[in-house]
C-alpha atoms as a PDB file:
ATOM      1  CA  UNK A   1       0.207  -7.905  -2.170  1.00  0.00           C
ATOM      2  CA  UNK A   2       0.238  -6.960   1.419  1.00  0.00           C
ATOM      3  CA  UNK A   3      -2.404  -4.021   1.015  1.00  0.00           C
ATOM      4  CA  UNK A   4      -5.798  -5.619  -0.576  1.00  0.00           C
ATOM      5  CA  UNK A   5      -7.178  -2.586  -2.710  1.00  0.00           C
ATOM      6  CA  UNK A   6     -10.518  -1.322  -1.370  1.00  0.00           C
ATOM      7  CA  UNK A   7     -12.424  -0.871  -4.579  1.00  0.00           C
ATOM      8  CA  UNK A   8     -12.824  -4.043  -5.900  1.00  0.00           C
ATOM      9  CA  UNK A   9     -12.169  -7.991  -5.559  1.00  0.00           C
ATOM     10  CA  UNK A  10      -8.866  -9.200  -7.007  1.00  0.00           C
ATOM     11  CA  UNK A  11      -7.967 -10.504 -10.525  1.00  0.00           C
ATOM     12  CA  UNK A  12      -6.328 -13.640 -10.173  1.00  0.00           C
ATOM     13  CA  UNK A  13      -3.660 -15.267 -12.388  1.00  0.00           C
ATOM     14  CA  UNK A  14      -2.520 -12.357 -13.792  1.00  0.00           C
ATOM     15  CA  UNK A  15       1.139 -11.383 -15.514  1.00  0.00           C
ATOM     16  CA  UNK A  16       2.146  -7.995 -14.629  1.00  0.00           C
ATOM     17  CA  UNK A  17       5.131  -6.472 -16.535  1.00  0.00           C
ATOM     18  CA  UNK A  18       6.581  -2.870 -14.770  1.00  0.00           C
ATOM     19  CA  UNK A  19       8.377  -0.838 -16.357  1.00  0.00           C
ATOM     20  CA  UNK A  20      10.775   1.414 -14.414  1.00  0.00           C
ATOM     21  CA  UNK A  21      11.042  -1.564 -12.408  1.00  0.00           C
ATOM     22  CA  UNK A  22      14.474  -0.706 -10.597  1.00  0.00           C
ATOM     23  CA  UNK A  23      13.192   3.372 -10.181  1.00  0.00           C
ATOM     24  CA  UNK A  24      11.125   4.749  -7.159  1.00  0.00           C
ATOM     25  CA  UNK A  25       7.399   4.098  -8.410  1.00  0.00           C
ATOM     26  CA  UNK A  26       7.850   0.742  -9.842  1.00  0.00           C
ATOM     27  CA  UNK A  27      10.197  -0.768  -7.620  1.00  0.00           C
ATOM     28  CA  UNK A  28       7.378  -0.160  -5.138  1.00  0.00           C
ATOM     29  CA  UNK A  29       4.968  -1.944  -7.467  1.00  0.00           C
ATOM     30  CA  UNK A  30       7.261  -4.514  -7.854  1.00  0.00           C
ATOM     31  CA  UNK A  31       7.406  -4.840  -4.072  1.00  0.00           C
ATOM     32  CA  UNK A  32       3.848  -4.371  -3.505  1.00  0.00           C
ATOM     33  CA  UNK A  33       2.806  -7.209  -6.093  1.00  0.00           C
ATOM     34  CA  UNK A  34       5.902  -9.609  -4.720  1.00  0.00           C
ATOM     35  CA  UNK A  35       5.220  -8.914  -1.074  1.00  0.00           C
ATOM     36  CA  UNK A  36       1.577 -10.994  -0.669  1.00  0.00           C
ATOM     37  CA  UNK A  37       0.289 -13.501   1.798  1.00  0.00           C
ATOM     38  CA  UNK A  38      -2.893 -15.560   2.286  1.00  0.00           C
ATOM     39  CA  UNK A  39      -5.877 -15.704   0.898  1.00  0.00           C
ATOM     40  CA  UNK A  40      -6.221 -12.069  -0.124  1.00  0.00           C
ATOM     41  CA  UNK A  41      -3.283 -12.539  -2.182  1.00  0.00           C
ATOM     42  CA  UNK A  42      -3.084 -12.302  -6.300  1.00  0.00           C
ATOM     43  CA  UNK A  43      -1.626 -14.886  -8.252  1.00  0.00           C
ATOM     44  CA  UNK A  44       0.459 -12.310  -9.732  1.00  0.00           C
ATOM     45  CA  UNK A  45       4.069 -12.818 -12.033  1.00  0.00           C
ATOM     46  CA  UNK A  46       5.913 -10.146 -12.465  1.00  0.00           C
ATOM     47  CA  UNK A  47       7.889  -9.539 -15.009  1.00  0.00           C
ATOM     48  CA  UNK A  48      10.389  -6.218 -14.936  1.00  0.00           C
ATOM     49  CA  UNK A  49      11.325  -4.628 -17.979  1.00  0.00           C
ATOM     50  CA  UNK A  50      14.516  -3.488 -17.605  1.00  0.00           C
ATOM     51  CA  UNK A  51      17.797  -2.215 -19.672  1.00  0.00           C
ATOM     52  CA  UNK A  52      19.887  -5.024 -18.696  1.00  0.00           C
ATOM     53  CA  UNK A  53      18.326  -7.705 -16.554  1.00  0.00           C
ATOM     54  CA  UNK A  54      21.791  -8.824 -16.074  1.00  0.00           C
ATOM     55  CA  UNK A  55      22.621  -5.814 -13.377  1.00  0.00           C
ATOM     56  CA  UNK A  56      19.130  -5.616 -12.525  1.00  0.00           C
ATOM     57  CA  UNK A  57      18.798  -5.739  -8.761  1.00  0.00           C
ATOM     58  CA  UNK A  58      15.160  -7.259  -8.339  1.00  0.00           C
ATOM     59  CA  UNK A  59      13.192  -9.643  -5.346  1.00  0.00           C
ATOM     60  CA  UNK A  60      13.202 -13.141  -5.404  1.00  0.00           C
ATOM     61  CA  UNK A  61      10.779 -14.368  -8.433  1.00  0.00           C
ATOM     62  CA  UNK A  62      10.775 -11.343 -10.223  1.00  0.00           C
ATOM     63  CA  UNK A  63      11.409 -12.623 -14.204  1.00  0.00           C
ATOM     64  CA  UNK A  64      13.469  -9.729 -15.888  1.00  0.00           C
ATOM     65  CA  UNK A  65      13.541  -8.960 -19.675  1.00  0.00           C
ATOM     66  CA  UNK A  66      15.584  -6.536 -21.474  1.00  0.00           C
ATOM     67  CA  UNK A  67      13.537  -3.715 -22.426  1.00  0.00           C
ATOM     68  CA  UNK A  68      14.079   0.288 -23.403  1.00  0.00           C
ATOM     69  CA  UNK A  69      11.269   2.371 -25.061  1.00  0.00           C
ATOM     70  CA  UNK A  70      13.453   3.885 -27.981  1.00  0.00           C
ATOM     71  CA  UNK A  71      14.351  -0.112 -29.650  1.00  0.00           C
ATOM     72  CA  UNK A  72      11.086  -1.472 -30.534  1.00  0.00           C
ATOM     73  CA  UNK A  73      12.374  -4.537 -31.393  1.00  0.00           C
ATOM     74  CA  UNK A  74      12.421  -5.525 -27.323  1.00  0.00           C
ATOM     75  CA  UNK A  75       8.436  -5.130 -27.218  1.00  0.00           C
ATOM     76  CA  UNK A  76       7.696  -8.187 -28.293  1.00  0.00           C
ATOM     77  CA  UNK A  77       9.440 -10.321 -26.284  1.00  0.00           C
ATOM     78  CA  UNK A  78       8.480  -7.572 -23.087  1.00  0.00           C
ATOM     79  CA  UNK A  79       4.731  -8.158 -24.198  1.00  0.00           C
ATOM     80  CA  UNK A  80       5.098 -12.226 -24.918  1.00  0.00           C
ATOM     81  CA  UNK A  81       2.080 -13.430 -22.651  1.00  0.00           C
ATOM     82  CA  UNK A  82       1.272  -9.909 -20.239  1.00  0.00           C
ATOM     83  CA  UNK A  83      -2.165  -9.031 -19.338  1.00  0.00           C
ATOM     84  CA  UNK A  84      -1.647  -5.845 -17.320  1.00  0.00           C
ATOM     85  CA  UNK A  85       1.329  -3.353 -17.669  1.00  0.00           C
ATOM     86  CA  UNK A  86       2.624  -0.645 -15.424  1.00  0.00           C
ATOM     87  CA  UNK A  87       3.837   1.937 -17.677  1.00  0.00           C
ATOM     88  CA  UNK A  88       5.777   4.677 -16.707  1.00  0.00           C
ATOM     89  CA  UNK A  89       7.494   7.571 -18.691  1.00  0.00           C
ATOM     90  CA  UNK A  90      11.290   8.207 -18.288  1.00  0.00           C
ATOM     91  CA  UNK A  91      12.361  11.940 -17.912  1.00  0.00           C
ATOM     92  CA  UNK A  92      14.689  11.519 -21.548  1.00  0.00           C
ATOM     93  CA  UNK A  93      11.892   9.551 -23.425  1.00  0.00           C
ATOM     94  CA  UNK A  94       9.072  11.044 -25.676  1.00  0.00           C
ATOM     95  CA  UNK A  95       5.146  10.516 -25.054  1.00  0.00           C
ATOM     96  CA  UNK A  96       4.957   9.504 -28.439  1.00  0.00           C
ATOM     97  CA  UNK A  97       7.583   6.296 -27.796  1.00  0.00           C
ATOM     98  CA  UNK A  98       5.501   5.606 -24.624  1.00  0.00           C
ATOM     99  CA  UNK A  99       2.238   5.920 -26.542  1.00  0.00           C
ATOM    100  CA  UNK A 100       3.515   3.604 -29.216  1.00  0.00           C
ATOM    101  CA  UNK A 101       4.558   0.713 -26.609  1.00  0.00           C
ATOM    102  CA  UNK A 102       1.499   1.349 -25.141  1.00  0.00           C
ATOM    103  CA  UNK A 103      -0.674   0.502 -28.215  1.00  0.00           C
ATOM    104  CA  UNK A 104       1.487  -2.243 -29.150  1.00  0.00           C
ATOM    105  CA  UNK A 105       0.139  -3.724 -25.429  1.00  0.00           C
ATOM    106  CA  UNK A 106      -3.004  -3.272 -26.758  1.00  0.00           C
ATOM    107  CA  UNK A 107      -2.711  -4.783 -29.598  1.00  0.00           C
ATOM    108  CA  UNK A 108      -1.538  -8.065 -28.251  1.00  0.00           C
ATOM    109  CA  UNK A 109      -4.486  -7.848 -25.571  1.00  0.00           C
ATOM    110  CA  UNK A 110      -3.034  -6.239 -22.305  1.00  0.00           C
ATOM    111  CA  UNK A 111      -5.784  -5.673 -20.818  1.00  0.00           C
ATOM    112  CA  UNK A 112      -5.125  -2.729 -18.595  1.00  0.00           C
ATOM    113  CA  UNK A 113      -2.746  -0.343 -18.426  1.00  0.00           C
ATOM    114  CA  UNK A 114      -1.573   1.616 -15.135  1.00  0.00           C
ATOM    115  CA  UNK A 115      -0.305   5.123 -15.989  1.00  0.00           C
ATOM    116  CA  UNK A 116       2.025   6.911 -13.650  1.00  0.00           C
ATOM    117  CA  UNK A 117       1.248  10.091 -13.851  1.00  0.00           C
ATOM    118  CA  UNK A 118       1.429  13.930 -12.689  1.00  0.00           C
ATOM    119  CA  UNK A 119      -1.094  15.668 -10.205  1.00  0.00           C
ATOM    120  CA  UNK A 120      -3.388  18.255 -12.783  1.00  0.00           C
ATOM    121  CA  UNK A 121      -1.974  16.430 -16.287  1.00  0.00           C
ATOM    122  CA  UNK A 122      -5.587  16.579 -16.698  1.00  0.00           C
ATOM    123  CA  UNK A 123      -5.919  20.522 -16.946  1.00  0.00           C
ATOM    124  CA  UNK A 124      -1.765  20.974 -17.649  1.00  0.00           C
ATOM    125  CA  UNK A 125      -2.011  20.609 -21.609  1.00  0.00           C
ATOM    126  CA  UNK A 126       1.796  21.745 -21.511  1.00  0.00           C
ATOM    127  CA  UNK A 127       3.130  18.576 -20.229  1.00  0.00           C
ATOM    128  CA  UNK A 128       3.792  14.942 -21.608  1.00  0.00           C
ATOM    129  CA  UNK A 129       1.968  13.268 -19.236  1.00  0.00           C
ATOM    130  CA  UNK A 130      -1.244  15.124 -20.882  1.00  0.00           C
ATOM    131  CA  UNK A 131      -0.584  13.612 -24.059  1.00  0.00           C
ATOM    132  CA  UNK A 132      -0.106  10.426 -23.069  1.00  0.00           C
ATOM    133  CA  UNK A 133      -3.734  10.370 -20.364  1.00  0.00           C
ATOM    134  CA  UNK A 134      -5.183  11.837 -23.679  1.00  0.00           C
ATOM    135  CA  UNK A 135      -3.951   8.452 -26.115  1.00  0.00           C
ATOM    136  CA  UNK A 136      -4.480   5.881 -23.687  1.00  0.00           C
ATOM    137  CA  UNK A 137      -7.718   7.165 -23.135  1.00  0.00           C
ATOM    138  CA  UNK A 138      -8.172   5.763 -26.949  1.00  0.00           C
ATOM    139  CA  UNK A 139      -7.358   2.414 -26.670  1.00  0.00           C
ATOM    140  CA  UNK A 140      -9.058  -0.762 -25.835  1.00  0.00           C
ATOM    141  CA  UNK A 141      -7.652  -1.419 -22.920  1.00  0.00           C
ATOM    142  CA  UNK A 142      -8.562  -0.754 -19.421  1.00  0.00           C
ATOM    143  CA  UNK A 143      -6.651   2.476 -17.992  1.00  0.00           C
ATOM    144  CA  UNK A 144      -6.155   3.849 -14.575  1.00  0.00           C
ATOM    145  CA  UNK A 145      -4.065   6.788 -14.027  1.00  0.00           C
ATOM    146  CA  UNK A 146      -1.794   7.439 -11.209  1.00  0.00           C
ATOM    147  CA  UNK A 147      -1.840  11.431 -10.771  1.00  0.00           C
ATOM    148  CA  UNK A 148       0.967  11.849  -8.166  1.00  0.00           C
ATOM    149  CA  UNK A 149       2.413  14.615  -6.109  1.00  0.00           C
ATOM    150  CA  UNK A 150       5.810  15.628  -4.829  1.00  0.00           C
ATOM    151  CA  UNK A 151       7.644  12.525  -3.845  1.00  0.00           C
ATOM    152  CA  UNK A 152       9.263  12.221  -0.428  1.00  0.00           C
ATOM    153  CA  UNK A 153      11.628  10.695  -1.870  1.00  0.00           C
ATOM    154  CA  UNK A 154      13.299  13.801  -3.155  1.00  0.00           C
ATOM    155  CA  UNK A 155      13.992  14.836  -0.120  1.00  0.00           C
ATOM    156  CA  UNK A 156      16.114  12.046   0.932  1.00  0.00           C
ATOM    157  CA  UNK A 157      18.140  11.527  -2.574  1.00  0.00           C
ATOM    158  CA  UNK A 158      18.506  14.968  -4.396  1.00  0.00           C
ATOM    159  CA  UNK A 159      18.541  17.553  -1.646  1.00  0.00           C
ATOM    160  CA  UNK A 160      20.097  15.156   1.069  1.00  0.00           C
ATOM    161  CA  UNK A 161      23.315  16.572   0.746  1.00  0.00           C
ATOM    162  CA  UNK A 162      22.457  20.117   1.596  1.00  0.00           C
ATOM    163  CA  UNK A 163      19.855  18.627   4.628  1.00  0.00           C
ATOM    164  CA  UNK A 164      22.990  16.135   5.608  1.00  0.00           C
ATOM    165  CA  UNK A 165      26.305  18.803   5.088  1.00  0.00           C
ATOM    166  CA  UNK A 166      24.807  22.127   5.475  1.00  0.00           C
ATOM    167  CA  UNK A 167      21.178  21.955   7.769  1.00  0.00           C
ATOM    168  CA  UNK A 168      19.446  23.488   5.090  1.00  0.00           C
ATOM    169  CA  UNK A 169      16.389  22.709   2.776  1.00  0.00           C
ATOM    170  CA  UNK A 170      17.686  24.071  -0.192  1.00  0.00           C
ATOM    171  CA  UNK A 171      14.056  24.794  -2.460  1.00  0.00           C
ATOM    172  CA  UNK A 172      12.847  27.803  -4.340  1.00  0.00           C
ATOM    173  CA  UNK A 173       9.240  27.197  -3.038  1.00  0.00           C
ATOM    174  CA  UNK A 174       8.804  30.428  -1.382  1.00  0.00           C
ATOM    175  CA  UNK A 175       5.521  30.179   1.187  1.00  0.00           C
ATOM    176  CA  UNK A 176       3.693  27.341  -1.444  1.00  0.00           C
ATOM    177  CA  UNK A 177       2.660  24.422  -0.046  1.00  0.00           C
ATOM    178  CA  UNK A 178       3.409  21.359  -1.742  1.00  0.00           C
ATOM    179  CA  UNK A 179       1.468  17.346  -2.090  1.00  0.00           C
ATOM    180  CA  UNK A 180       4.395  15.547  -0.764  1.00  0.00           C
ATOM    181  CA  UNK A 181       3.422  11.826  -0.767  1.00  0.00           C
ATOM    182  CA  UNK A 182       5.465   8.768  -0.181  1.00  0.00           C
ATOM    183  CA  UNK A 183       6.949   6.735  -3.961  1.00  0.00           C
ATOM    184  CA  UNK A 184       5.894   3.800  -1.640  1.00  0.00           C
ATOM    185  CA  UNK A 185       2.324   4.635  -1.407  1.00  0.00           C
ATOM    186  CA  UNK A 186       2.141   5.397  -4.872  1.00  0.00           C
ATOM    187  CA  UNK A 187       3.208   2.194  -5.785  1.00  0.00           C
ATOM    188  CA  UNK A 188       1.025   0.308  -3.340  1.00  0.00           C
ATOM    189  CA  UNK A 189      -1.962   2.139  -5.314  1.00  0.00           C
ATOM    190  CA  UNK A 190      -0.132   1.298  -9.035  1.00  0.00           C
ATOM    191  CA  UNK A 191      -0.070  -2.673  -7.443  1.00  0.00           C
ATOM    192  CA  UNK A 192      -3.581  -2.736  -6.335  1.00  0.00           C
ATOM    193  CA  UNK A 193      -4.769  -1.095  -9.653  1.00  0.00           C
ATOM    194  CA  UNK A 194      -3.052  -3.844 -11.646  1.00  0.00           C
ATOM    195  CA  UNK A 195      -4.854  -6.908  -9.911  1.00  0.00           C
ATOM    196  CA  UNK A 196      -7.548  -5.602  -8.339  1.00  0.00           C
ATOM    197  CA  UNK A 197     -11.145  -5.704 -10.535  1.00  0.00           C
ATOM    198  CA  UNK A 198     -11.621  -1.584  -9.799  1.00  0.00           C
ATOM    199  CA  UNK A 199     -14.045   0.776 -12.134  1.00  0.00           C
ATOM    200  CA  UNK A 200     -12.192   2.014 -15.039  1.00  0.00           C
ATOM    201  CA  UNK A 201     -11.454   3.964 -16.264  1.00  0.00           C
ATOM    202  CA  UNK A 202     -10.287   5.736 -13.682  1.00  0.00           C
ATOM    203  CA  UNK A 203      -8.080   8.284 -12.130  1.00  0.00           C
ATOM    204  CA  UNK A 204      -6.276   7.920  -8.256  1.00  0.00           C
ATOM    205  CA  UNK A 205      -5.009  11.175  -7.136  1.00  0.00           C
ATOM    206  CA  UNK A 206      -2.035  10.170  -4.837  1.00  0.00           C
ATOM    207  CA  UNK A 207      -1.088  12.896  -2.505  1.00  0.00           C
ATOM    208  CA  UNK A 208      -0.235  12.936   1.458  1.00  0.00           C
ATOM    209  CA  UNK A 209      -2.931  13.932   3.371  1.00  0.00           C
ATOM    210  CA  UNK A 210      -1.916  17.749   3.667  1.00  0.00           C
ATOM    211  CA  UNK A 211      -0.170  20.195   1.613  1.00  0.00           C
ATOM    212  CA  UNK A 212       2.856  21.400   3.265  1.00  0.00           C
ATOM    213  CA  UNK A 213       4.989  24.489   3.079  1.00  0.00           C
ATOM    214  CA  UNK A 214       8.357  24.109   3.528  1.00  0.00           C
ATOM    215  CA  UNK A 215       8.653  25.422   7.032  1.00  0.00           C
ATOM    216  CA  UNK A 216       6.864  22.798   8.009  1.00  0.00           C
ATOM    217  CA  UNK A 217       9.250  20.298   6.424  1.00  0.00           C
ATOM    218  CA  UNK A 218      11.917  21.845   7.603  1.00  0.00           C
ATOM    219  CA  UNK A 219      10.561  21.658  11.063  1.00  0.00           C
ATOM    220  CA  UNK A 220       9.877  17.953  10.498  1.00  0.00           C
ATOM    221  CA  UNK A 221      13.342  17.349   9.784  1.00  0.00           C
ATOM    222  CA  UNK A 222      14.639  19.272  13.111  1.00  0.00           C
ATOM    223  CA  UNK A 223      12.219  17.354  15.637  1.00  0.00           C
ATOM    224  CA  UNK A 224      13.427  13.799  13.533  1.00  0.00           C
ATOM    225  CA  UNK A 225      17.269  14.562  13.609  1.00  0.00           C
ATOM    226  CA  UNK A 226      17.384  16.424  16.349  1.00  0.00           C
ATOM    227  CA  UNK A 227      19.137  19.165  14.967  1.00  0.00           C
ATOM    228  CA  UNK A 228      17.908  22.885  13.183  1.00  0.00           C
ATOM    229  CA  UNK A 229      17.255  22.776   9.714  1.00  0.00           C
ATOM    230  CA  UNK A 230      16.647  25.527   8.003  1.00  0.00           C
ATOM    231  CA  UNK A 231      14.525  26.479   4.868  1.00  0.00           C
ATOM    232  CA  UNK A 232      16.762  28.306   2.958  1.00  0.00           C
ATOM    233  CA  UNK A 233      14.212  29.670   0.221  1.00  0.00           C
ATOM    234  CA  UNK A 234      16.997  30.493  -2.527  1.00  0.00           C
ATOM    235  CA  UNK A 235      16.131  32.227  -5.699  1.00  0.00           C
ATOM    236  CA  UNK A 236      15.514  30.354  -8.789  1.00  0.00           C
ATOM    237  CA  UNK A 237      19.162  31.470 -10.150  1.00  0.00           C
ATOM    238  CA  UNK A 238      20.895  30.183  -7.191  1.00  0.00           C
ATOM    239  CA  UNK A 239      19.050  26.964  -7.250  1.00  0.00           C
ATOM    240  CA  UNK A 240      19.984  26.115 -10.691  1.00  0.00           C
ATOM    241  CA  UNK A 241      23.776  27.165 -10.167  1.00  0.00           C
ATOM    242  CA  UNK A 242      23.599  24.832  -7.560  1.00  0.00           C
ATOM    243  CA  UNK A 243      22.527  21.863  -8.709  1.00  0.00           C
ATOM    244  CA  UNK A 244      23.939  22.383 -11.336  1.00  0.00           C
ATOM    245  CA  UNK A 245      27.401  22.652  -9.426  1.00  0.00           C
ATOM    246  CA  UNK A 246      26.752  19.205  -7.947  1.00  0.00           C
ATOM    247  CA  UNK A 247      26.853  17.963 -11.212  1.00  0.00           C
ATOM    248  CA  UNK A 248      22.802  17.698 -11.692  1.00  0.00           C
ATOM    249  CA  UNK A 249      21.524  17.398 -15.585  1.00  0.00           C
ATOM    250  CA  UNK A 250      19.858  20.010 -17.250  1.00  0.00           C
ATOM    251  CA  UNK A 251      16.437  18.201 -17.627  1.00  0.00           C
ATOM    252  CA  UNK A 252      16.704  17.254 -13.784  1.00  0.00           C
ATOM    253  CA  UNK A 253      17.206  21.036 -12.590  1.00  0.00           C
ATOM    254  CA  UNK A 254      14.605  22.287 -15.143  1.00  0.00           C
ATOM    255  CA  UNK A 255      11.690  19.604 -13.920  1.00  0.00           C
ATOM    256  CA  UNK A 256      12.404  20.548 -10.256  1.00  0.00           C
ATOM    257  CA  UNK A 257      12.523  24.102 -11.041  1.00  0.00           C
ATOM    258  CA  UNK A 258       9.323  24.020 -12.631  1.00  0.00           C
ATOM    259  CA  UNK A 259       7.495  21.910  -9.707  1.00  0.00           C
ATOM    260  CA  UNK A 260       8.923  24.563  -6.983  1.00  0.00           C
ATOM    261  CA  UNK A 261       8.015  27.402  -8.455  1.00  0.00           C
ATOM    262  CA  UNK A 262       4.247  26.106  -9.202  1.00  0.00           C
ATOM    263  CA  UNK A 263       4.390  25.684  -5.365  1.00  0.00           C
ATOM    264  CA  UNK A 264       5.864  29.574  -5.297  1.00  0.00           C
ATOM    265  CA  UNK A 265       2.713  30.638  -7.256  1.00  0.00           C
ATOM    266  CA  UNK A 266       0.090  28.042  -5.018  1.00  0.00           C
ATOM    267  CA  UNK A 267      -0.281  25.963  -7.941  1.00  0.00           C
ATOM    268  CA  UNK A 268       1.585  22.410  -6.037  1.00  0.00           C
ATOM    269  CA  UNK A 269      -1.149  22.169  -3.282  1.00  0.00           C
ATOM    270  CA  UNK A 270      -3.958  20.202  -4.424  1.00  0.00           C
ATOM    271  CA  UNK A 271      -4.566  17.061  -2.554  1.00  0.00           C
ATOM    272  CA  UNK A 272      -6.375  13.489  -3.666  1.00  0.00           C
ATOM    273  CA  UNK A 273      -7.717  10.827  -1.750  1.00  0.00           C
ATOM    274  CA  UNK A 274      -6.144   8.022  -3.821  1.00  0.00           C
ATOM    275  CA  UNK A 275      -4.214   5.796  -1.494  1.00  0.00           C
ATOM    276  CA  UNK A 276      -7.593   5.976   0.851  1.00  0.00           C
ATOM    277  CA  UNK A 277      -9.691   5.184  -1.936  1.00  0.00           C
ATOM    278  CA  UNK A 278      -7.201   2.183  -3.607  1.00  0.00           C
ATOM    279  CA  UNK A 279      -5.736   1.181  -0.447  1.00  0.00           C
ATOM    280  CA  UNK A 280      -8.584   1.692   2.633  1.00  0.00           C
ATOM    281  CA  UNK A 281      -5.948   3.627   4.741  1.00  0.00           C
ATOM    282  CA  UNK A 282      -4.407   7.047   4.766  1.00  0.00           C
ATOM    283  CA  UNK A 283      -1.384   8.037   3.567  1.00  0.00           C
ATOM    284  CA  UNK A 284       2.123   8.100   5.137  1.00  0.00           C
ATOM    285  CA  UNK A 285       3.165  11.628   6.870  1.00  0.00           C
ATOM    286  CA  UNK A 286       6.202  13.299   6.089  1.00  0.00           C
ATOM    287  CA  UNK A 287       7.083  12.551  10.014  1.00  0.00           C
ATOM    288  CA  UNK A 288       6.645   8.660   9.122  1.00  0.00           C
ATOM    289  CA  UNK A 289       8.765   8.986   6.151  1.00  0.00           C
ATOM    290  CA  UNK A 290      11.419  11.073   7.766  1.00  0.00           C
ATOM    291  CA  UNK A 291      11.917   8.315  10.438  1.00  0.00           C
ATOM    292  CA  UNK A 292      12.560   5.675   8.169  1.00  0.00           C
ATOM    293  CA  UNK A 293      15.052   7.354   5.647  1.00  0.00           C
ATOM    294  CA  UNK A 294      17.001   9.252   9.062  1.00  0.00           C
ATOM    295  CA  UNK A 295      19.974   7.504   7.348  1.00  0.00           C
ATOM    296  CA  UNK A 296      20.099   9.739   4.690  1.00  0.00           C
ATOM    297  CA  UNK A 297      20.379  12.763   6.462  1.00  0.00           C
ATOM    298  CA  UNK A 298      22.911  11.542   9.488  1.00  0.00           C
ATOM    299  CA  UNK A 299      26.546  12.730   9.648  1.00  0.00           C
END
């Protein structure tokens, strides 16, 4: 790891499996955990469970094994010798499929489990991610949750086409300020929670270190590129007919409805100290962000 966590010494000689290993969040544990030096470094493998390790894009020592939540007959083998797992929940899969690979990690003695998570799953009894704190919270093995805010990310993948071909931030947010917060940073935390001998249980709130509306990111965009962009504000109709023009899924268009328009109503503000706490710096800004993903939004 190249960030040492700040709560704790490190567990050494440890096998890590990650699920969602090629996604956002745990591609940046994956990196995190691969990326080490020195003496502060874990003895970590890592092991990324995967759909097809064959077409898996992955960093140099990184074992792969074929993997998917809805066959439990790939558990096993996913399991075979782990002692900490990064679990994540796919948008299309159940809590009750991730709850059930989670136990069977328990049962063969994982010994902690690292939940990515949602910022307020804790209060939010509507959501999946509720169910599934709730569950883990049962079991035998160590947990730490990763309650995370608005990814940067977004930014630069779902709404970069409007940002790159139009100048426009295309978000039904109205004034609400939003936790952005860097997939990087919340992976850096997920790394340092597997290997590093933190109290647990325990919950990391990962958030920037402000709320922004979306003025602001718009304004961040313009001094970066150099050129106006605009927050467009549409209404909730016209977002959906949007996305859904560029060809966006259902599910997709309904989770990022439902995030922007808790922002609308000031409900997507909250911020945690979780990447200070796990990690002994602050966050990234959106400014720091915005510089290194430029690319994306360039003509």
């Amino acid at each position: 790891m190249d960030e040492r966590g700040a709560d704790g010494e490190l567990l050494m000689s440890r096998t890590v499996l990650v699920t969602g290993a090629t996604g956002r969040v745990g591609g940046a544990v994956v990196d995190a955990l691969v990326g080490g030096t020195g003496e502060d470094a874990a003895d970590v493998q890592v092991r990324a469970a995967v759909r097809d390790p064959e077409y898996a894009s992955l960093p140099e020592g990184v074992d792969t094994v074929a993997f998917d939540f809805a066959r439990p007959e790939t558990w096993g083998p996913a399991l075979d010798g782990v002692d900490a797992l990064f679990l994540m929940r796919p948008p299309s899969t159940g809590a009750d499929e991730v709850v059930g690979f989670a136990e069977a990690a328990d049962r063969v003695g994982v010994d902690r489990i690292v939940y990515l998570s949602v910022l307020g799953a804790d209060r939010n009894r509507l959501i999946p991610h509720y169910r599934v704190e709730r569950r883990l919270e049962s079991l035998g093995a160590d947990h730490t949750f990763l309650r995370a805010g608005q990814f940067m990310q977004n930014l630069a993948d779902v709404h970069a086409p409007e940002i790159r071909e139009r100048d426009e931030l295309f978000v039904p947010a109205g004034d609400g300020r939003m936790s952005y917060v860097d997939a990087r940073d919340v992976g850096a935390v997920g790394a340092a929670a597997l290997v590093v001998d933190s109290p647990v249980p325990a919950a990391y709130e990962v958030t920037g270190a402000a709320a922004l509306d979306h003025h602001e990111v718009a304004r961040t965009l313009t001094d970066v590129l150099g050129r106006r962009i605009e927050y467009a504000d549409p209404s909730p109709v016209a977002f959906v007919r949007r996305m859904r023009d560029r060809g966006l899924a259902w599910g997709m268009v309904g989770v990022m409805l439902t995030l922007y328009t808790s922002a609308r109503f000031g409900l997507g503000a909250r911020t945690g100290d979780g990447v200070e706490r796990a990690l002994g710096r602050p966050p990234r800004t959106l400014r720091e962000f915005a510089e290194d993903h430029r690319d994306a939004w360039e003509r």
